[in-house]
N, C-alpha and C. Protein backbone atom coordinates (compact mmCIF):
# COMPACT_ATOMS: atom_id res chain seq x y z
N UNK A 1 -11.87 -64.85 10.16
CA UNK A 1 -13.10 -65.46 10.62
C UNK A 1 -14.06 -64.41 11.18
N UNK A 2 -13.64 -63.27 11.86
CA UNK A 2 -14.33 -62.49 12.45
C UNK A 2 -15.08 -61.42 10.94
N UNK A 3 -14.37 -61.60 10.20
CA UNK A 3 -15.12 -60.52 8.89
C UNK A 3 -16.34 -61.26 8.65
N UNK A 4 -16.02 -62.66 8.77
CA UNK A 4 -16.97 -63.42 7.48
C UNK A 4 -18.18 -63.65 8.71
N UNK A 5 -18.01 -63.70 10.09
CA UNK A 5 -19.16 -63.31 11.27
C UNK A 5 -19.58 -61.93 10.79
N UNK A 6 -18.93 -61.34 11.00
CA UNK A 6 -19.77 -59.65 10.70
C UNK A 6 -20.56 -59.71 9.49
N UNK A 7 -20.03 -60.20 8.39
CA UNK A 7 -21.07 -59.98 7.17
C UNK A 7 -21.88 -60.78 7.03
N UNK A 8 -21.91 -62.07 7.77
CA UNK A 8 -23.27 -62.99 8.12
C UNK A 8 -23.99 -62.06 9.11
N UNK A 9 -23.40 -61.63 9.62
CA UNK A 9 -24.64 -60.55 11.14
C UNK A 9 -25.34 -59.80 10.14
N UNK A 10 -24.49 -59.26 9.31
CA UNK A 10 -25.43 -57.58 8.96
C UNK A 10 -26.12 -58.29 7.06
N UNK A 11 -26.22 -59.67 6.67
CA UNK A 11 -27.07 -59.99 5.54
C UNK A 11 -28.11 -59.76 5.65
N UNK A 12 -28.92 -60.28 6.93
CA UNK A 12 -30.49 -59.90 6.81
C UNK A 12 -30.91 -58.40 7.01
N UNK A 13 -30.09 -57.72 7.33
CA UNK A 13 -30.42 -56.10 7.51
C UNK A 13 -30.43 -55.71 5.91
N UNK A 14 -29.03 -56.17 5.26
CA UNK A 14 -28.89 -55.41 4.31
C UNK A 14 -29.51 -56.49 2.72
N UNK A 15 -30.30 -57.88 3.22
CA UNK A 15 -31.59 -58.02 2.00
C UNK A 15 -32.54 -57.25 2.69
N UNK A 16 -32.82 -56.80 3.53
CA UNK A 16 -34.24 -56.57 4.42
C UNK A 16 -34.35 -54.74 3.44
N UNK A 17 -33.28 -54.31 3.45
CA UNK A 17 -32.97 -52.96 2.90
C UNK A 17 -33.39 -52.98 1.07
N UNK A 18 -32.48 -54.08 0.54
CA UNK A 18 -32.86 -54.30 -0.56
C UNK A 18 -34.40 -54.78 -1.00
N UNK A 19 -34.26 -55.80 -0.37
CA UNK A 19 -35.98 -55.98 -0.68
C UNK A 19 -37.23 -54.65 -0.49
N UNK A 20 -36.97 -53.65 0.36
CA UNK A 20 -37.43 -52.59 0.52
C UNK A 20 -37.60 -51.91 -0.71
N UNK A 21 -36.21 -51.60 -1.09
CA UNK A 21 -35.96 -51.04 -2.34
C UNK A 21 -36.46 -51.73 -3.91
N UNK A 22 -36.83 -52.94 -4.07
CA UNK A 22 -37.35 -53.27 -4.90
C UNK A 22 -38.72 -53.08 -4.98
N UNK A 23 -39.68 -53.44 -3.99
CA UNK A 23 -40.93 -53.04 -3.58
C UNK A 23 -41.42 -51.22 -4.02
N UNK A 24 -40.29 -50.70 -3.63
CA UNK A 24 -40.37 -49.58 -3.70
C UNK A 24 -40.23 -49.03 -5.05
N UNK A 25 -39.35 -49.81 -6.24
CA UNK A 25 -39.17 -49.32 -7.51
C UNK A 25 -38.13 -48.58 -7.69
N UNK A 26 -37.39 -49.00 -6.31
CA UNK A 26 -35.82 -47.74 -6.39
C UNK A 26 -34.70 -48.35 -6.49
N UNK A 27 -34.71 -49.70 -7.27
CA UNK A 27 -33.71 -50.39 -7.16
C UNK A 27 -33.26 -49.90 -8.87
N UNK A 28 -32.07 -50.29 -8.77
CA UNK A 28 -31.05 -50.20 -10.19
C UNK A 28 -30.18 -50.98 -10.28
N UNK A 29 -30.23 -51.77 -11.48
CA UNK A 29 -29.23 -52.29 -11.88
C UNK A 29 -28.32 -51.91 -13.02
N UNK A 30 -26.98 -51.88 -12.92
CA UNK A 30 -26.47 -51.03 -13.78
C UNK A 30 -25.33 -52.39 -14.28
N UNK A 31 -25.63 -52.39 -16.18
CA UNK A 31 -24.68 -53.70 -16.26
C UNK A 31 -23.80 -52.71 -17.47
N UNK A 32 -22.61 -53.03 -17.20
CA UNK A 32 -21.92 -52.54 -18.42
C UNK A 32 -21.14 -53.91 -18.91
N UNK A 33 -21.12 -53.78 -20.09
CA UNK A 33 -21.00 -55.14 -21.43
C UNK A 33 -19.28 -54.50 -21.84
N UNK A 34 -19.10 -55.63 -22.16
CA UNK A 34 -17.42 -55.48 -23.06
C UNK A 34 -17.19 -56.10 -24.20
N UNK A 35 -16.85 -56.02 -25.28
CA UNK A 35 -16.63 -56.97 -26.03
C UNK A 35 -18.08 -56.94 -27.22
N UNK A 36 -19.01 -56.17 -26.94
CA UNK A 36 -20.28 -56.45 -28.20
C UNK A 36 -20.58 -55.65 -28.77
N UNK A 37 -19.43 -55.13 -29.19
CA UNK A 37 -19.32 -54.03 -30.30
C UNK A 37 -19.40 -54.47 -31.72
N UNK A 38 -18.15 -55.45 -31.37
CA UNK A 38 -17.89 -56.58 -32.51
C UNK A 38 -19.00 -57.19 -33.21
N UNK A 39 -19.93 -57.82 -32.32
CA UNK A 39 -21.38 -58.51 -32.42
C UNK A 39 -22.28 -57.70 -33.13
N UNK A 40 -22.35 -56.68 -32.50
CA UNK A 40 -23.47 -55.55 -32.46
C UNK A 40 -22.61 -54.96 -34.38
N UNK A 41 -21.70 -54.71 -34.68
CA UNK A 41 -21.15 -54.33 -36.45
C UNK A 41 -21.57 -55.83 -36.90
N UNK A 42 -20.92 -56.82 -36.40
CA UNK A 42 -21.79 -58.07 -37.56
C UNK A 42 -22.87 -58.24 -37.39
N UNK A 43 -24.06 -57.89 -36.56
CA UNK A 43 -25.40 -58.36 -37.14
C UNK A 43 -25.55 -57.49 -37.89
N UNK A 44 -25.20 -55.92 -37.84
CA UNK A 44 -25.55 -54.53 -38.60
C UNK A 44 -25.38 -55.10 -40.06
N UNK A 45 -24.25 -55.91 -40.51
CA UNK A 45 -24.07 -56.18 -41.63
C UNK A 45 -24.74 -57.33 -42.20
N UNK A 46 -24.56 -57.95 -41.47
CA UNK A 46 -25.75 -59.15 -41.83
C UNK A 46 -27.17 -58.90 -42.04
N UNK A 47 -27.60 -58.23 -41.31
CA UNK A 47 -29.23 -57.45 -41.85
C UNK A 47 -28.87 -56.78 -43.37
N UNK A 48 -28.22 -55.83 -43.68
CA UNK A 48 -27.43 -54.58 -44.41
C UNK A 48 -27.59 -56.20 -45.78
N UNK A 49 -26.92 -57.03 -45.42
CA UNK A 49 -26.76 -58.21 -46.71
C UNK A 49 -28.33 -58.57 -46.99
N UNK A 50 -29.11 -58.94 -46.00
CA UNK A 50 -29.97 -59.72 -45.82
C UNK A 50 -31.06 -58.51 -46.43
N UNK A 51 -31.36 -57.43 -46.48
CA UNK A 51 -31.86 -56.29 -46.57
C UNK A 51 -31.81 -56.26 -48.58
N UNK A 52 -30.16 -55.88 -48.52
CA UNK A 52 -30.05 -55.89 -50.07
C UNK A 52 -30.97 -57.18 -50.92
N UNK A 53 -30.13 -58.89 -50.40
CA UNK A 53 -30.79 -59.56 -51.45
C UNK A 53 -31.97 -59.73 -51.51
N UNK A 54 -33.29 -59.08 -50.38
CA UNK A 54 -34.40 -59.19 -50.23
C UNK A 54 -34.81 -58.61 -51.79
N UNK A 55 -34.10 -57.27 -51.79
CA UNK A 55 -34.68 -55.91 -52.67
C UNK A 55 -33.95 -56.56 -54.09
N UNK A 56 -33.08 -57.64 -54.10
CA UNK A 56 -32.33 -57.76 -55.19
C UNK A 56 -33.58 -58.87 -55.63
N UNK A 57 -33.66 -59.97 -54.83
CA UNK A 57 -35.13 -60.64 -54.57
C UNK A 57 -36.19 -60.46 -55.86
N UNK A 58 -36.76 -59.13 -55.05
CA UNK A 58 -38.09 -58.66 -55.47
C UNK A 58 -37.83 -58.25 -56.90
N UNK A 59 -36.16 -57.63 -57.11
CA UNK A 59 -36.77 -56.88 -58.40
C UNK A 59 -36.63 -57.60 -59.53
N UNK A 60 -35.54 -59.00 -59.59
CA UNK A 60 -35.86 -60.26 -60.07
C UNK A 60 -37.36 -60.53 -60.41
N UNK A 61 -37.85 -60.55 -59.30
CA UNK A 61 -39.24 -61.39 -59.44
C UNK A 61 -39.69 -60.30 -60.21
N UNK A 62 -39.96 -58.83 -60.22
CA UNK A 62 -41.12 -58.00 -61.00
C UNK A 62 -40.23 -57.79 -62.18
N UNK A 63 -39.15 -57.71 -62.12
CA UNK A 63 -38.42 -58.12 -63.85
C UNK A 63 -38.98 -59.51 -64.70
N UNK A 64 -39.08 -60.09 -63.91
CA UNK A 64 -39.73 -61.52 -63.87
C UNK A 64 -41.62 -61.44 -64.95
N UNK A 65 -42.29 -60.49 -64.10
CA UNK A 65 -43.54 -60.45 -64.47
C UNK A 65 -43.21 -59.46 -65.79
N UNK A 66 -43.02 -58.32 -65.50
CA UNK A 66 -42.71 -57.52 -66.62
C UNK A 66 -42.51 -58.48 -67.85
N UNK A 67 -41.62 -59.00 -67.73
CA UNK A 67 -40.62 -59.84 -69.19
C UNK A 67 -42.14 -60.98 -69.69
N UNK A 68 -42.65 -61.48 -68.64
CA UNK A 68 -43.51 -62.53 -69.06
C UNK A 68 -45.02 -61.87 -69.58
N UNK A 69 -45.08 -60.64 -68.99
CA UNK A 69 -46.64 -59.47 -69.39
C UNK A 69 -45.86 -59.35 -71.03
N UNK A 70 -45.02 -59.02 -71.31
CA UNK A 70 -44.83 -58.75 -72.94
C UNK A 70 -44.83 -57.67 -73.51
N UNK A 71 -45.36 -56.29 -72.27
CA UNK A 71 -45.70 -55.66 -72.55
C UNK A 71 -44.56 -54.33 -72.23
N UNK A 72 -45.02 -52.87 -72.98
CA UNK A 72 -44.42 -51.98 -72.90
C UNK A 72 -43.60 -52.13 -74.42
N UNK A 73 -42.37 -51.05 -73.99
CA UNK A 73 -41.57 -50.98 -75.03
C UNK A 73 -40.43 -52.00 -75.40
N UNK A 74 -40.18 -52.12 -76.62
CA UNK A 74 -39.56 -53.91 -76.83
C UNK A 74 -37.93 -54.08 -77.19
N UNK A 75 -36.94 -54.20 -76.18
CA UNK A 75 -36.04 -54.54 -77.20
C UNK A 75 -35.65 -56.21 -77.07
N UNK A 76 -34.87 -56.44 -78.41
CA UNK A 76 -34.57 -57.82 -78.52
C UNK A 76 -36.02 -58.97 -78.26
N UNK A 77 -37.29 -58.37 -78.80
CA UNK A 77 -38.43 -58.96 -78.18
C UNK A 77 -38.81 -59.03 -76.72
N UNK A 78 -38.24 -58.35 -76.01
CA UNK A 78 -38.46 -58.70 -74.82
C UNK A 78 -38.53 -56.83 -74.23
N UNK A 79 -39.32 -56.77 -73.15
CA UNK A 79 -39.90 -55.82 -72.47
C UNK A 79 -38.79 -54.83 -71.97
N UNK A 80 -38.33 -53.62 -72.26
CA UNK A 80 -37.20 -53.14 -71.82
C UNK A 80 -37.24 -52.71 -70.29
N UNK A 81 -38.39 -52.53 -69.73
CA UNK A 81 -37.95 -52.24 -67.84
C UNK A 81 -37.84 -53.62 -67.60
N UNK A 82 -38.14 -54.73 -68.06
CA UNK A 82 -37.92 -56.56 -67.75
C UNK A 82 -36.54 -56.17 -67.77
N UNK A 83 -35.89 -55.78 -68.75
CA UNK A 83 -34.45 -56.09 -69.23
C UNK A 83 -33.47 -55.07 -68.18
N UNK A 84 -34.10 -53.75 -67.64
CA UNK A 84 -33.26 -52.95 -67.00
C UNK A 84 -33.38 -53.70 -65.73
N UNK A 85 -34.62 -54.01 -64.90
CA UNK A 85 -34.82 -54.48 -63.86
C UNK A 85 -33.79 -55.61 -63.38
N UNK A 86 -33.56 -56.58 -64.76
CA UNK A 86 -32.25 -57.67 -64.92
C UNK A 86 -31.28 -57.18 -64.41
N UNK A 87 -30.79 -56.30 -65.40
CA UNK A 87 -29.06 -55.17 -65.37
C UNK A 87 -29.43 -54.69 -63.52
N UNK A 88 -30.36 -54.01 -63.11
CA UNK A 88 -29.85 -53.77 -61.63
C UNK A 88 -30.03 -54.86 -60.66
N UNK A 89 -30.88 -55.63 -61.08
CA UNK A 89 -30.71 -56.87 -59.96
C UNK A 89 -29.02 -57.74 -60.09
N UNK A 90 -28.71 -57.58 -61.12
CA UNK A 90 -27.28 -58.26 -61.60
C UNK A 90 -26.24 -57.43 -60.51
N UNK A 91 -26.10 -56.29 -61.21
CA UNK A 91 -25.18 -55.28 -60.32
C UNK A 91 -25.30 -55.19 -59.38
N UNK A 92 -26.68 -55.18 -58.16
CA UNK A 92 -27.07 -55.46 -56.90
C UNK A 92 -26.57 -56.28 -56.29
N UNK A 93 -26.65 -57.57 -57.19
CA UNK A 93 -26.24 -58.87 -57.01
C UNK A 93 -24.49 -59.13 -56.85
N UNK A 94 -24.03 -58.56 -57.67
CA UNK A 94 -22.46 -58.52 -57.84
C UNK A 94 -22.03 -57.85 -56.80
N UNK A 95 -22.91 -56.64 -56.21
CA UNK A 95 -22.17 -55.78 -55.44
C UNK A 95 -22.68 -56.52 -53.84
N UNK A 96 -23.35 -57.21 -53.52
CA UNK A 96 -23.56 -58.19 -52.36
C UNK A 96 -22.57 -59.13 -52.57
N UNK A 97 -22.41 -59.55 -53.20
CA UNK A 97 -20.93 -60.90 -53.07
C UNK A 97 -19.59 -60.13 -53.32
N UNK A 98 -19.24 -58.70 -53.72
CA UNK A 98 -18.31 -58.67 -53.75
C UNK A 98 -17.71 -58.04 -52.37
N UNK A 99 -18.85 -57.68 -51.46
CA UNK A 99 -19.07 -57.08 -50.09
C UNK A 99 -18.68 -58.41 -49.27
N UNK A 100 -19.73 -59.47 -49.72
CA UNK A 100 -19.25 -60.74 -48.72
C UNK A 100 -17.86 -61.14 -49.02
N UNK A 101 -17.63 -61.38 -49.83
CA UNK A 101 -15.78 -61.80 -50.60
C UNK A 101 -14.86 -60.96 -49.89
N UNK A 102 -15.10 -59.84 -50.13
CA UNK A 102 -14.30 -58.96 -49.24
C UNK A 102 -14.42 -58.78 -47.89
N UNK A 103 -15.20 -59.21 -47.22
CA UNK A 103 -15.25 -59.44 -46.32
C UNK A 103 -14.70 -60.36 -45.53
N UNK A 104 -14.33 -61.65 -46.55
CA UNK A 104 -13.92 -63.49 -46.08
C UNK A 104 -14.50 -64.23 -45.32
N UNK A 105 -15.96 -63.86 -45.27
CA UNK A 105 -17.29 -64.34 -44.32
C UNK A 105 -18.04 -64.95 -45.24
N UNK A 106 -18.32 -65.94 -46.16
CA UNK A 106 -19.14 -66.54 -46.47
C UNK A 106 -20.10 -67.09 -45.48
């Protein structure tokens, strides 16, 4: 009983100290975290996914215009950077799901 008197006596000294110290800009708080390492590698990868199918995305879509412009050099009638742009968006594509699969994170 006599501790928990003493540290009620000396609270208003020692906010009166702190509050000083905030006013002042000399306060610190120092937090150390456990455990969000874990967190901090899965969003890394989740952007890293989210990043790829953006670019896998886009090159769809300008394979997309290419193939429908008609233009350039032709195989099978159809525009050959249309047709390569296909082949790496495919493989792009394969290599994002075979990252998630292996992963077991759908």
């Amino acid at each position: 009983m006599a501790e928990f008197a003493d540290a009620v006596a000396l609270l208003p000294k020692q906010m009166k100290m702190a509050f000083r110290k905030i006013s002042r800009g000399e306060a610190r708080i120092t937090l150390h975290h456990e455990g969000l390492n874990h967190l901090i590698r899965d969003i890394d990868k989740s952007s890293n996914r989210l990043s790829f199918s953006v670019i896998t995305a886009s090159i769809i879509v300008a394979s997309s215009i290419i193939i429908l412009s008609g233009k350039g050099p032709m195989l099978f009638d159809l525009p050959v950077f249309g047709l390569i742009g296909y082949v790496v968006a495919a493989l792009l594509g394969l290599w994002i799901l075979l990252g998630i699969l292996r992963s077991g994170h759908l």
